[in-house]
N, C-alpha and C. Protein backbone atom coordinates (compact mmCIF):
# COMPACT_ATOMS: atom_id res chain seq x y z
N UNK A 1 -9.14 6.03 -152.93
CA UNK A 1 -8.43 6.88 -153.87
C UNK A 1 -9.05 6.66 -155.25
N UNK A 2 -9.54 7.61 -155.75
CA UNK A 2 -10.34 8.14 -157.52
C UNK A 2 -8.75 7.49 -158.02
N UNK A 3 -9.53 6.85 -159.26
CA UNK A 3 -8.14 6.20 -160.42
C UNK A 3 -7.69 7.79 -160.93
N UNK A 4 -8.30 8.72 -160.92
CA UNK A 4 -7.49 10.13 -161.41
C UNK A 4 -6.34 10.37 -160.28
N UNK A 5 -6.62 10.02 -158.90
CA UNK A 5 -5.32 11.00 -158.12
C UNK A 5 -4.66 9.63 -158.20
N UNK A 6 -4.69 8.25 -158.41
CA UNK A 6 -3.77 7.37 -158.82
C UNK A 6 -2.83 7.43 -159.74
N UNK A 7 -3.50 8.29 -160.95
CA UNK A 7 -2.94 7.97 -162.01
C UNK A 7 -1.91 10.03 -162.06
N UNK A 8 -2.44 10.22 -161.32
CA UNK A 8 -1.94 11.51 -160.94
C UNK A 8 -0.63 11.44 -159.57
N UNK A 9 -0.91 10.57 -159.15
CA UNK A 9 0.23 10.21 -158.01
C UNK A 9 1.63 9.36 -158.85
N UNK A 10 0.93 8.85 -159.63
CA UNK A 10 1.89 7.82 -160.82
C UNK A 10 2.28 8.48 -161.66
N UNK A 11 2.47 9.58 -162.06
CA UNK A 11 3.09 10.43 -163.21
C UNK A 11 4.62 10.65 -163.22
N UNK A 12 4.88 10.38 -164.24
CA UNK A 12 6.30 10.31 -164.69
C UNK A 12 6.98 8.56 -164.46
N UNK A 13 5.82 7.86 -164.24
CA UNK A 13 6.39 6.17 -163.68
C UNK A 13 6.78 5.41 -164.65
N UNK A 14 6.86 5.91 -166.21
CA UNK A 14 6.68 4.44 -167.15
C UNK A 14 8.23 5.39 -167.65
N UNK A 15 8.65 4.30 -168.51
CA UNK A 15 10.13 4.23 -169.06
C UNK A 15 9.98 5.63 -169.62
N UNK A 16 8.94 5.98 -170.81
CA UNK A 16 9.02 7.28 -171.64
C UNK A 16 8.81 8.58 -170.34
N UNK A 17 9.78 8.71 -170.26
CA UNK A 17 9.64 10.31 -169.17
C UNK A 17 8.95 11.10 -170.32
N UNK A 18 8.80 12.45 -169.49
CA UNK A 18 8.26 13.82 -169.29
C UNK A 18 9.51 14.63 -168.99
N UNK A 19 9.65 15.17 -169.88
CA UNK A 19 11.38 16.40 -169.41
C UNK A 19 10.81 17.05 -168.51
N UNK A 20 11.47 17.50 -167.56
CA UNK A 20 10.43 18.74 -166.66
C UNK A 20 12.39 19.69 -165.87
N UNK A 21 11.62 20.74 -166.24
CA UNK A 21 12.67 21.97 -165.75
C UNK A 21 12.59 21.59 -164.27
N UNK A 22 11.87 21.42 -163.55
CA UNK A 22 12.24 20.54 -162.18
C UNK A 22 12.54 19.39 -161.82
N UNK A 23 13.50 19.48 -160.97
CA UNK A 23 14.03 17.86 -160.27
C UNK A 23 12.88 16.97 -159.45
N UNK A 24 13.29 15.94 -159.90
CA UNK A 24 12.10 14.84 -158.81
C UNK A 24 12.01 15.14 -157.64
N UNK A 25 13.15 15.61 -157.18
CA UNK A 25 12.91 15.55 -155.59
C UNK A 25 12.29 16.90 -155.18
N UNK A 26 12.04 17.57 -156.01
CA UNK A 26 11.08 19.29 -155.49
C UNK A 26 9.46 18.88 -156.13
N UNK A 27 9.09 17.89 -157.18
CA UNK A 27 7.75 17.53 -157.23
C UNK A 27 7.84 16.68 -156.20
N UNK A 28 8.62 15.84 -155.89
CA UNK A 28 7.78 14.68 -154.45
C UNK A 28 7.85 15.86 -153.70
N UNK A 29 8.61 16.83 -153.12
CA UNK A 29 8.58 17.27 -152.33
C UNK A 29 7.18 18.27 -151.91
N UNK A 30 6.55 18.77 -152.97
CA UNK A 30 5.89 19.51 -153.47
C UNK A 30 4.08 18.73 -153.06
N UNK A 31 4.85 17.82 -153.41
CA UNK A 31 3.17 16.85 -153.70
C UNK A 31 3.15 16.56 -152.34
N UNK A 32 4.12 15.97 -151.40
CA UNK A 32 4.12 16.06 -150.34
C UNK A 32 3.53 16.92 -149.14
N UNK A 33 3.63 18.33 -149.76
CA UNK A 33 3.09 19.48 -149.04
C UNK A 33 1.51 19.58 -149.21
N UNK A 34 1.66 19.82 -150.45
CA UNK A 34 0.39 19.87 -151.00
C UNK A 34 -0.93 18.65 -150.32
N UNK A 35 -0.22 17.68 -150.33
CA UNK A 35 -1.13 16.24 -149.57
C UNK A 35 -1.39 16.27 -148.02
N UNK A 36 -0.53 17.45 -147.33
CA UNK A 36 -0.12 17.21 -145.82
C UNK A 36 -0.94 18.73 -145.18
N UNK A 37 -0.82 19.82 -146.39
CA UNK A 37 -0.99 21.09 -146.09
C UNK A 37 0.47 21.58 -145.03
N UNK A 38 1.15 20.84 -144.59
CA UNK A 38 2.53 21.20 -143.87
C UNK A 38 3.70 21.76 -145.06
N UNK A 39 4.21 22.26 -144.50
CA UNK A 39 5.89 23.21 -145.43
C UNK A 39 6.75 22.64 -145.04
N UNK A 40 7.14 22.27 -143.61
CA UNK A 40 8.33 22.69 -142.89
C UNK A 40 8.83 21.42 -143.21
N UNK A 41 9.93 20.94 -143.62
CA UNK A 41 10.58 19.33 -143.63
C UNK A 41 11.81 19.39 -142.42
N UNK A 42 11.82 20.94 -141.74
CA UNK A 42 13.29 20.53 -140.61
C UNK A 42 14.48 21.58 -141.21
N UNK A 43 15.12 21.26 -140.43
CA UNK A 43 16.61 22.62 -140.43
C UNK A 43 17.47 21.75 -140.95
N UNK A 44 17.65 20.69 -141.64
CA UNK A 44 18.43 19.97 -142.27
C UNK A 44 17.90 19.92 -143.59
N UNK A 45 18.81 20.30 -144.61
CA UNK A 45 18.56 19.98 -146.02
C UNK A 45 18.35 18.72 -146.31
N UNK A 46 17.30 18.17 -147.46
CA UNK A 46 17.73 16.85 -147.95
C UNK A 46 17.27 16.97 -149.43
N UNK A 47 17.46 17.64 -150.14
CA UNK A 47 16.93 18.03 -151.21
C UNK A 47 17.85 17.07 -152.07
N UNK A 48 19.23 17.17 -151.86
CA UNK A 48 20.13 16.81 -152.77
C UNK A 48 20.38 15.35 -151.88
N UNK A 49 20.33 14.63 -150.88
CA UNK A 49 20.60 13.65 -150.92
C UNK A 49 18.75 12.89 -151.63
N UNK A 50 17.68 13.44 -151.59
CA UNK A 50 16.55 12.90 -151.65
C UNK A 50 16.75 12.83 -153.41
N UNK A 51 17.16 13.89 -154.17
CA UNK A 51 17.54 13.61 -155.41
C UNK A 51 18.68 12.81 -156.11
N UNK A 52 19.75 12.16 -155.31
CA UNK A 52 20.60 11.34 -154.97
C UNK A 52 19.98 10.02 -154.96
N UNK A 53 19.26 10.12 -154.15
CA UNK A 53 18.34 8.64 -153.74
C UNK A 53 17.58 8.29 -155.04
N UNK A 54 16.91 8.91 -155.71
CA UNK A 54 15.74 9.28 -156.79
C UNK A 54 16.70 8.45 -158.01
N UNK A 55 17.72 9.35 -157.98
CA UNK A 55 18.50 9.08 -159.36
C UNK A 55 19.01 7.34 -159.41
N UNK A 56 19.54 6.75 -158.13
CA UNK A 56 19.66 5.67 -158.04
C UNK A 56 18.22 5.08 -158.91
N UNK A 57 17.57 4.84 -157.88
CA UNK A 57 16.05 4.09 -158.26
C UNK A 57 16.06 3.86 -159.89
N UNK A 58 16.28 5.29 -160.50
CA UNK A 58 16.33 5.57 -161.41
C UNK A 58 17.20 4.94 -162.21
N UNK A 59 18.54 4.65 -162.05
CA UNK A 59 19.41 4.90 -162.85
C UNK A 59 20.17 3.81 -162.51
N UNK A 60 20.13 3.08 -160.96
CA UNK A 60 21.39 2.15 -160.67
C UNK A 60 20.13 0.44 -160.46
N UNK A 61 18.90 0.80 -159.99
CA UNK A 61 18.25 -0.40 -159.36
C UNK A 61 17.45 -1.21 -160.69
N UNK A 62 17.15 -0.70 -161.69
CA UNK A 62 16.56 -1.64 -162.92
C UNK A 62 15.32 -2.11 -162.15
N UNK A 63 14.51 -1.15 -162.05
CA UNK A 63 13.13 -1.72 -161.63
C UNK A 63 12.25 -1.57 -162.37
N UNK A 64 11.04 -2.56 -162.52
CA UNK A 64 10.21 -2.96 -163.26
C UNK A 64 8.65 -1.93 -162.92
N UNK A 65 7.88 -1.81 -163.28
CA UNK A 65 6.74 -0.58 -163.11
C UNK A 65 6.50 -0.84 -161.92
N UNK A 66 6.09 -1.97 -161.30
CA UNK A 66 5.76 -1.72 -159.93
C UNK A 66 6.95 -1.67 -159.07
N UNK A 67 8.61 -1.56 -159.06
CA UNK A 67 9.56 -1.36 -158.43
C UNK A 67 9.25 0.47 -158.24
N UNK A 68 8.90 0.82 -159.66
CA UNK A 68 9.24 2.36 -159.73
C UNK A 68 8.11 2.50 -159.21
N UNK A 69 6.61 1.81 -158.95
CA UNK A 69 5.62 2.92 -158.46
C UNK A 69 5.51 2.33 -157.09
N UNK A 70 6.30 1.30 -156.64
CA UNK A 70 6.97 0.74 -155.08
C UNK A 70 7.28 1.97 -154.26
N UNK A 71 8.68 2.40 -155.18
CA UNK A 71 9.59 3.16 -154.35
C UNK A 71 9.32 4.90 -154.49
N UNK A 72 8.22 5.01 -155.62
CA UNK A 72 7.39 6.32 -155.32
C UNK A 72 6.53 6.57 -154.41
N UNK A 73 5.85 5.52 -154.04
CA UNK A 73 4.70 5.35 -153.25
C UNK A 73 5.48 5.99 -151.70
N UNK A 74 6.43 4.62 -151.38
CA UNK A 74 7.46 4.73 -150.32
C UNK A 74 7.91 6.53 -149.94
N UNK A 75 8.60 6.91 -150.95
CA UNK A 75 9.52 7.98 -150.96
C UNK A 75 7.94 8.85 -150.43
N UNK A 76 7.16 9.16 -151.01
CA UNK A 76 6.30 10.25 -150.97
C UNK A 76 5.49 10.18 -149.22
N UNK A 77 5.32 8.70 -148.67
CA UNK A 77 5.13 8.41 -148.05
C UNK A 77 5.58 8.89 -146.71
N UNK A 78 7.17 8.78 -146.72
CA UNK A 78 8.16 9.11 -146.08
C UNK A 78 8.16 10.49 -146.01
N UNK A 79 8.08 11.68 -146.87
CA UNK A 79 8.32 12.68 -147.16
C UNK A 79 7.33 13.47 -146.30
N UNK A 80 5.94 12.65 -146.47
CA UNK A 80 5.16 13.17 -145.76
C UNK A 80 4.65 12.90 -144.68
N UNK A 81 4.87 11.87 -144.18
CA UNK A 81 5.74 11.41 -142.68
C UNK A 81 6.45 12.53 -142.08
N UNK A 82 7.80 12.77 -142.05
CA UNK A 82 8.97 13.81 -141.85
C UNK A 82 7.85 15.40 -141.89
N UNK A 83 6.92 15.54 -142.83
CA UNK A 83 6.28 16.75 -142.64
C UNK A 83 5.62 16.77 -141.12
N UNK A 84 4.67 15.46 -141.39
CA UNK A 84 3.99 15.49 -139.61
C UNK A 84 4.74 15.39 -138.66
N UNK A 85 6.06 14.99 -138.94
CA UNK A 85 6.14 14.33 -137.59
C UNK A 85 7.13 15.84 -137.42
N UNK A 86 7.32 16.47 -137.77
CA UNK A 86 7.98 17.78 -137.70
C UNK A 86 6.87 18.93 -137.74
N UNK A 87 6.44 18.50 -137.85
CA UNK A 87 4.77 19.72 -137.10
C UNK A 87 4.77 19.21 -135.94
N UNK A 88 4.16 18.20 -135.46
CA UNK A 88 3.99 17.87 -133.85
C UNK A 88 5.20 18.25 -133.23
N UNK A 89 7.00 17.92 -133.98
CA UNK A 89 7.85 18.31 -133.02
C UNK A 89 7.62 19.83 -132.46
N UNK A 90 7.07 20.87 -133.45
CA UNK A 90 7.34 22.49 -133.69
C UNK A 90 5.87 22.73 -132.60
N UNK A 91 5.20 21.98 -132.58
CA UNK A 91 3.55 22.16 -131.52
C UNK A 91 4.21 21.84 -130.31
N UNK A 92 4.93 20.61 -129.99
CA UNK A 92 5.23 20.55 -128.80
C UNK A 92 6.77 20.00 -128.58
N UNK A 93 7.60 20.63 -128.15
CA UNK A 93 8.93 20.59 -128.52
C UNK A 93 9.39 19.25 -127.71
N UNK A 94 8.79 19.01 -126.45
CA UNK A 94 9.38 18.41 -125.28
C UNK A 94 8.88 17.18 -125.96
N UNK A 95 8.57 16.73 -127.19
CA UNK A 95 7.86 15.47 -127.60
C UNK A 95 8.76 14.72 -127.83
N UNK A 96 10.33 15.53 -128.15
CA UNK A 96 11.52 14.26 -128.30
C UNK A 96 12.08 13.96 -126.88
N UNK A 97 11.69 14.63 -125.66
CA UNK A 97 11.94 14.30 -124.44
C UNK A 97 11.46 13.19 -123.97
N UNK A 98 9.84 12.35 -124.18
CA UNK A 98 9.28 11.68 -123.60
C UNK A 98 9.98 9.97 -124.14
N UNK A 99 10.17 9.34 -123.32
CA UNK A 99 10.02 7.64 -123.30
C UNK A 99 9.34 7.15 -124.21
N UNK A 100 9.88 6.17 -124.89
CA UNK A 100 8.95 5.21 -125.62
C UNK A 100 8.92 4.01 -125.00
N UNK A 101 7.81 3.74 -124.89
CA UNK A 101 7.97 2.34 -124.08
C UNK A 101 7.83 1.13 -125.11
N UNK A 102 8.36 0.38 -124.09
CA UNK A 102 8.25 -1.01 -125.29
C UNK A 102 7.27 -1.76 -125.57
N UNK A 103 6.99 -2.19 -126.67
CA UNK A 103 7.84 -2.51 -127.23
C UNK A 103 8.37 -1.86 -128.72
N UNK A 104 9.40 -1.74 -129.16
CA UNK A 104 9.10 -1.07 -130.28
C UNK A 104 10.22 -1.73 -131.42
């Protein structure tokens, strides 16, 4: 990873925000897509619990720069996780049918 898409993945991380007419959870969500080329996150909303979650981090956990670029890293991670793994469900449906074997 170029220190530009680092420092581009890290935006908005230090105490002095950036006002932005959008909520955190539609840029992770966004950057998410954009990183995956996938749309679909599923037939369940999570917009408002994912901005729920955000605001904590934010607002209830008192984390230090690497707490906040911890749990960005994480969140975006996750986000785009849930994209793949909801493409493969939509390619092959019977994929929540099969066994996992152990160990897991």
């Amino acid at each position: 990873m170029t220190q530009a898409h680092l420092l581009s993945d890290l935006d908005g991380l230090s105490n002095r925000r950036t006002p932005s007419s959008r909520p955190e959870a539609d840029r992770l969500m966004n950057l998410a897509r954009r990183k995956t080329g996938l749309h679909d996150f599923g037939p369940e909303p999570i917009e408002e619990a994912l901005e729920h979650l955000l605001r904590a981090y934010r607002e209830e956990a008192d984390l230090n720069l690497f707490g906040r670029v911890s749990t960005r890293w994480d969140t975006l991670r996750l986000l785009k996780n849930l994209l793949i793994l909801r493409d493969r469900e939509r390619q092959d449906p019977l994929i929540l049918d099969r066994p996992v074997p152990a160990p897991i």
